[in-house]
N, C-alpha and C. Protein backbone atom coordinates (compact mmCIF):
# COMPACT_ATOMS: atom_id res chain seq x y z
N UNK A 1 0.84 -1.17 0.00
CA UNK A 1 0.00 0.00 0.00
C UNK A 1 0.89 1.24 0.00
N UNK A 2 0.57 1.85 -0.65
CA UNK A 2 1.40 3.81 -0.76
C UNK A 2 0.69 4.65 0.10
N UNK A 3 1.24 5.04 1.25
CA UNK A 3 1.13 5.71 2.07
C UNK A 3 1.74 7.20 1.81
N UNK A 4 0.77 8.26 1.91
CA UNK A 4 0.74 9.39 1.43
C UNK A 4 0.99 10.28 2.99
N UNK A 5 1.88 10.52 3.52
CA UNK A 5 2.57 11.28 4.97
C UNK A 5 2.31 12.54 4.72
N UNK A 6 1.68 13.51 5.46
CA UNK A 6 1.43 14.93 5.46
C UNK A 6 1.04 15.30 6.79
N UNK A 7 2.10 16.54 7.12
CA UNK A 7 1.92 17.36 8.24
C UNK A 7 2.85 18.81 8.31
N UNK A 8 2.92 19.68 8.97
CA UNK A 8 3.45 20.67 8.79
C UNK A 8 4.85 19.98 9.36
N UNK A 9 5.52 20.61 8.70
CA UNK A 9 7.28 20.44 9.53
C UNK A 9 7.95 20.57 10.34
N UNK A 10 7.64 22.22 10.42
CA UNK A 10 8.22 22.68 11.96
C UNK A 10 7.58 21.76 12.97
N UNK A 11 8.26 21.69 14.14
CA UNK A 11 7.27 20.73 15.09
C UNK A 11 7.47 19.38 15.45
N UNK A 12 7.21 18.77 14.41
CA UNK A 12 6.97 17.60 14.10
C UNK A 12 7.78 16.58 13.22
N UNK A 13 9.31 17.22 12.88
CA UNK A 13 10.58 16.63 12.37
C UNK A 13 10.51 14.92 12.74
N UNK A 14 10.77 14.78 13.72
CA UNK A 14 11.27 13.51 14.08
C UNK A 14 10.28 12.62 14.08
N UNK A 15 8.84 13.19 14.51
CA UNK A 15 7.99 12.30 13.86
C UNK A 15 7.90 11.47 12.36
N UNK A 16 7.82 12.81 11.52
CA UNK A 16 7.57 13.24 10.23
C UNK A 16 9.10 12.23 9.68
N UNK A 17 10.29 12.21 10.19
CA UNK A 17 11.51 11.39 9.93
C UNK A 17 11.35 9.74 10.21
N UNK A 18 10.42 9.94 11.21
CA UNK A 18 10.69 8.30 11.85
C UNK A 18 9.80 7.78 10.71
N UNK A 19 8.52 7.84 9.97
CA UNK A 19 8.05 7.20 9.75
C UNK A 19 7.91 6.55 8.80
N UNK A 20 8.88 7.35 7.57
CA UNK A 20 9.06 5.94 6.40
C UNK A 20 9.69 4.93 6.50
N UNK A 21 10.64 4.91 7.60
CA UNK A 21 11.23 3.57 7.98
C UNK A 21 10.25 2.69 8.81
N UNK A 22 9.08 3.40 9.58
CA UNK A 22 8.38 1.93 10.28
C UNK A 22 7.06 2.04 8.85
N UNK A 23 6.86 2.76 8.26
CA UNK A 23 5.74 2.20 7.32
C UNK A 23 6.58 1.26 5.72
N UNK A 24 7.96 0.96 5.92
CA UNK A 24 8.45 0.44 5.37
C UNK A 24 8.48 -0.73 5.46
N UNK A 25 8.59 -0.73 7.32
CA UNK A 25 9.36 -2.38 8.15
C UNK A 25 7.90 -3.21 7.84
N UNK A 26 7.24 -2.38 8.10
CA UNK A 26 5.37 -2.88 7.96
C UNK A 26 4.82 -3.73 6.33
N UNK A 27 5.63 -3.54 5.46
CA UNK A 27 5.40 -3.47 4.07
C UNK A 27 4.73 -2.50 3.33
N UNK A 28 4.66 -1.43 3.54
CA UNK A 28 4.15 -0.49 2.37
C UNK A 28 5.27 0.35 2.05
N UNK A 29 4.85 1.21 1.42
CA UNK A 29 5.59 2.54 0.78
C UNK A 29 5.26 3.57 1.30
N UNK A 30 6.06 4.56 1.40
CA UNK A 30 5.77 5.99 2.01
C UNK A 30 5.89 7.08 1.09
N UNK A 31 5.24 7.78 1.28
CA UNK A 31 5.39 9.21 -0.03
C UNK A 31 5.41 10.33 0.74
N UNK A 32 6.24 11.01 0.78
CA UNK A 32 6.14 12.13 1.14
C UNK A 32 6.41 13.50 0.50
N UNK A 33 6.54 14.37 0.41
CA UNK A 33 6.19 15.44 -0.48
C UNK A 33 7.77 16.01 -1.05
N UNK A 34 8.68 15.71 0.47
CA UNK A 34 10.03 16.14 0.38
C UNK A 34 11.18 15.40 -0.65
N UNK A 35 10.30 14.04 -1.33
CA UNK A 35 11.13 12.62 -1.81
C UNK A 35 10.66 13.19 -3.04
N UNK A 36 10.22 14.14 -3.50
CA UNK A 36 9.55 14.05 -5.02
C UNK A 36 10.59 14.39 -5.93
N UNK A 37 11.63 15.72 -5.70
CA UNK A 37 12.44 15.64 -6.42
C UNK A 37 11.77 16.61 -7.09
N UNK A 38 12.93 17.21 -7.92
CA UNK A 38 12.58 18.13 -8.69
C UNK A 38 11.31 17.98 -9.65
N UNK A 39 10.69 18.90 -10.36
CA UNK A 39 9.89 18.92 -11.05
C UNK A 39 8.76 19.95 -11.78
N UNK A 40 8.44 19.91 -12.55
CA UNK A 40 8.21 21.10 -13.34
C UNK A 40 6.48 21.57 -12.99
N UNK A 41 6.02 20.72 -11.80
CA UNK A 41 4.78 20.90 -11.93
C UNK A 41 4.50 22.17 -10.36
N UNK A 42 3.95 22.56 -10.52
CA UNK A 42 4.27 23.74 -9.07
C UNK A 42 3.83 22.95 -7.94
N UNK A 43 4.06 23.09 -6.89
CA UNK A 43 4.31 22.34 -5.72
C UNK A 43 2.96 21.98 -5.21
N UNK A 44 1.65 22.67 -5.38
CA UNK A 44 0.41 22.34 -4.87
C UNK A 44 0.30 21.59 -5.65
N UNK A 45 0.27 21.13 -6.74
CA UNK A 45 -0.38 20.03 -8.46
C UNK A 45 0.60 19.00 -8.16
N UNK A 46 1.65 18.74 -7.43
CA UNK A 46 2.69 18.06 -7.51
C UNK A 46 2.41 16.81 -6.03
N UNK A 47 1.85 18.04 -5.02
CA UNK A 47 1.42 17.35 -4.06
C UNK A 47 0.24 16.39 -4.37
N UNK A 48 -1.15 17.40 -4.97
CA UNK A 48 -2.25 16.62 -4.90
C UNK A 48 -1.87 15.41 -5.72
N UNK A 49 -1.27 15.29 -6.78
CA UNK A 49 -0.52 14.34 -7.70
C UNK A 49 -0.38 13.36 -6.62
N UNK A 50 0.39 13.29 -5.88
CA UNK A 50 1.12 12.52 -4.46
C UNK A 50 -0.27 12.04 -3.84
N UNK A 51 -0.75 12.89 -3.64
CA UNK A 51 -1.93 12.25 -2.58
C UNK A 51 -2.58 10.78 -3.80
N UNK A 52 -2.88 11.44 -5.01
CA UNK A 52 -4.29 10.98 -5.78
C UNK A 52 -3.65 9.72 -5.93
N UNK A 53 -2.15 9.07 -6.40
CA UNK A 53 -1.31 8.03 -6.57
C UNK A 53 -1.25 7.27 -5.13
N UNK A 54 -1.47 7.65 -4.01
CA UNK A 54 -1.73 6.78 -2.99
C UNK A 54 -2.83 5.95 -2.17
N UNK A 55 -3.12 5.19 -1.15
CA UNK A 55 -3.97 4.61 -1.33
C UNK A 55 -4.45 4.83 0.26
N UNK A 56 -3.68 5.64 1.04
CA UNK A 56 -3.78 5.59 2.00
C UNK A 56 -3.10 7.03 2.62
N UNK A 57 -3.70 8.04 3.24
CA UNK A 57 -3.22 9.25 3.26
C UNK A 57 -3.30 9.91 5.03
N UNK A 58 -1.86 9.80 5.18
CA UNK A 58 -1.87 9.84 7.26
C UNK A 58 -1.50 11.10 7.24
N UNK A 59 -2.45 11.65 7.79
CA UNK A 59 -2.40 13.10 8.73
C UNK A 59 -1.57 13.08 9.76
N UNK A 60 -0.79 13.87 10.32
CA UNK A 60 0.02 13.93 11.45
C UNK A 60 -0.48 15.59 12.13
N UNK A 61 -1.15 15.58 13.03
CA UNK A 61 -0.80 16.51 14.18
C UNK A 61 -0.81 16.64 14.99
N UNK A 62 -0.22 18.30 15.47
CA UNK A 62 0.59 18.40 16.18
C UNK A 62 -0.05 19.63 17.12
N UNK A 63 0.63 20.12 17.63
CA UNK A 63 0.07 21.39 18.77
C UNK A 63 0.46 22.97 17.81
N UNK A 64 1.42 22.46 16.90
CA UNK A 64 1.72 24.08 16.46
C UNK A 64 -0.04 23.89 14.97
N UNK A 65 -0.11 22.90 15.35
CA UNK A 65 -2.24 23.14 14.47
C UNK A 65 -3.05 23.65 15.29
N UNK A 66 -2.77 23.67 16.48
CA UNK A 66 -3.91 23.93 17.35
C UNK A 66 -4.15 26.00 17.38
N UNK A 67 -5.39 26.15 17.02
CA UNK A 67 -5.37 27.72 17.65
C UNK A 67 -6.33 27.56 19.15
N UNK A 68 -5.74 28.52 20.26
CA UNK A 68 -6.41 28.66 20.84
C UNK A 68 -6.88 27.51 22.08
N UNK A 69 -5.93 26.07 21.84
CA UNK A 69 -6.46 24.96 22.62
C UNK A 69 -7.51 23.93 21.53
N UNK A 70 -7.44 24.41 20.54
CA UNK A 70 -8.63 23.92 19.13
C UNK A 70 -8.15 23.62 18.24
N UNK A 71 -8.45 22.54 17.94
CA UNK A 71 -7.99 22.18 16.28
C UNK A 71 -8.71 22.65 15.35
């Protein structure tokens, strides 16, 4: 399965680092936005691209999402 990883960065590094290696050990694939590599398509069309090619799409957050005590 292609696992589609998205969350803001700041924050949440080491999360956001740890996890293509355990959604690897697991058997799937990980996609993340930072692995794409250059490309001519602008970065929002490039992402949704990323999402639409996966089959499975993990949200990650964090407290720097929260306003106010609220997500």
């Amino acid at each position: 399965m292609r696992v589609f990883v998205s969350s803001v960065r700041r924050g949440l590094e080491e999360e956001r680092d740890a996890l293509p290696g355990l959604i690897t050990a697991i058997g799937h694939t990980p996609i993340r936005f930072e692995d794409f590599g250059a490309t001519d398509l602008p970065s929002r069309e490039a992402c949704l691209t990323g999402v639409g090619n996966a089959e499975l799409y993990l949200l990650i957050l964090g407290p720097s999402c929260m306003r106010n005590g609220r997500w």
